[in-house]
Protein backbone atom coordinates (compact mmCIF):
# COMPACT_ATOMS: atom_id res chain seq x y z
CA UNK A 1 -110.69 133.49 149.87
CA UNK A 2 -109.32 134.38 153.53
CA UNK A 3 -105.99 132.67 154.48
CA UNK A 4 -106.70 133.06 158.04
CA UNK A 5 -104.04 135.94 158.14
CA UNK A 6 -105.14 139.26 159.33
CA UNK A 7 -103.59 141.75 156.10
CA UNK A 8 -101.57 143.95 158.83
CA UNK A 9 -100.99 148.01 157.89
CA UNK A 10 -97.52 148.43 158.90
CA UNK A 11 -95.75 152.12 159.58
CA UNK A 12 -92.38 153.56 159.93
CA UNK A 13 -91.67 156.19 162.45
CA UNK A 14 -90.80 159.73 160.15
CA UNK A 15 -87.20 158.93 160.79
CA UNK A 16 -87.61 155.97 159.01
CA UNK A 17 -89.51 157.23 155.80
CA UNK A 18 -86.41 158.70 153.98
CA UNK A 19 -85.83 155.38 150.88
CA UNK A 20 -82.00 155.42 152.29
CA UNK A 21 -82.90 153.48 155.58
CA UNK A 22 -83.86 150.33 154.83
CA UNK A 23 -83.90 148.70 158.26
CA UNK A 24 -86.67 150.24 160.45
CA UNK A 25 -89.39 148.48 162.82
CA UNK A 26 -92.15 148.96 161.61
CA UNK A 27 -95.50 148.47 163.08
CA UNK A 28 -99.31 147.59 162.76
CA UNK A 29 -101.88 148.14 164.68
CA UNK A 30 -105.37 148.56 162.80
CA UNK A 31 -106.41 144.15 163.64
CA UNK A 32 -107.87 144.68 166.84
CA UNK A 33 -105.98 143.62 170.08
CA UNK A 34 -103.46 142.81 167.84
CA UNK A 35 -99.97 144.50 167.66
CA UNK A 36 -97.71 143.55 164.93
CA UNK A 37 -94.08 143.90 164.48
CA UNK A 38 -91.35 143.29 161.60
CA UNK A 39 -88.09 144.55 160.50
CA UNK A 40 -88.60 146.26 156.91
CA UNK A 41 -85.42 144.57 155.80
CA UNK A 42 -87.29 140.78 156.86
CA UNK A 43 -91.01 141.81 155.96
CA UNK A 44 -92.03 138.08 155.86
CA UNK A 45 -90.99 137.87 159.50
CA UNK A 46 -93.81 139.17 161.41
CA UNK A 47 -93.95 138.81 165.64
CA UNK A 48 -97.31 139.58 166.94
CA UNK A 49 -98.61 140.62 170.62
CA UNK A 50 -101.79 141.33 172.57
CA UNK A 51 -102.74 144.75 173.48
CA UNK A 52 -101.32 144.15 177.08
CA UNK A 53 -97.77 142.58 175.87
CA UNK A 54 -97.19 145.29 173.91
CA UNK A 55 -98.11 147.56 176.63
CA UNK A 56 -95.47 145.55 179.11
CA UNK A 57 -93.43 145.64 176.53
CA UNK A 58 -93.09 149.47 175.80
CA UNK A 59 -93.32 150.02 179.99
CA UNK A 60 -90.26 147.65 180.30
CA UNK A 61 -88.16 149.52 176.79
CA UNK A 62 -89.36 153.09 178.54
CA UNK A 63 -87.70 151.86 181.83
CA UNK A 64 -84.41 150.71 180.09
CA UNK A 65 -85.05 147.61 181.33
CA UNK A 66 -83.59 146.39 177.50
CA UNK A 67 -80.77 148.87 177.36
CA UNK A 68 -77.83 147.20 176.00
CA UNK A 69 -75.43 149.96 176.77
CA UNK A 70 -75.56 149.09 180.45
């Protein structure tokens, strides 16, 4: 029986793959026009985007428009 939940495939970057870190993003990708993203540490938590969010998204991280050290 289907919950109505797509069953998301998260990954870790390689950084995060060593069993010491236990904090990473991690992030799904194989619903499509879906992108889904959760902190391993909260997996329940789960924040999901369209194809062109997460594009504006990454375009907006890539231009530091989120950097916190400014």
């Amino acid at each position: 029986m289907s919950t109505g939940t797509p069953e998301f495939e998260f990954v870790r970057t390689a950084a995060c793959r060593d069993p010491r870190v236990n904090n990473c993003p991690e992030v799904a990708t194989n619903v499509p026009g879906v992108v889904a993203l959760r902190d391993s540490s909260r997996p329940d938590m789960v924040v999901t985007y369209t194809s062109a969010e997460w594009a504006d998204l990454t375009a907006a991280v890539k231009a530091g428009e989120y950097d916190l050290s400014a």
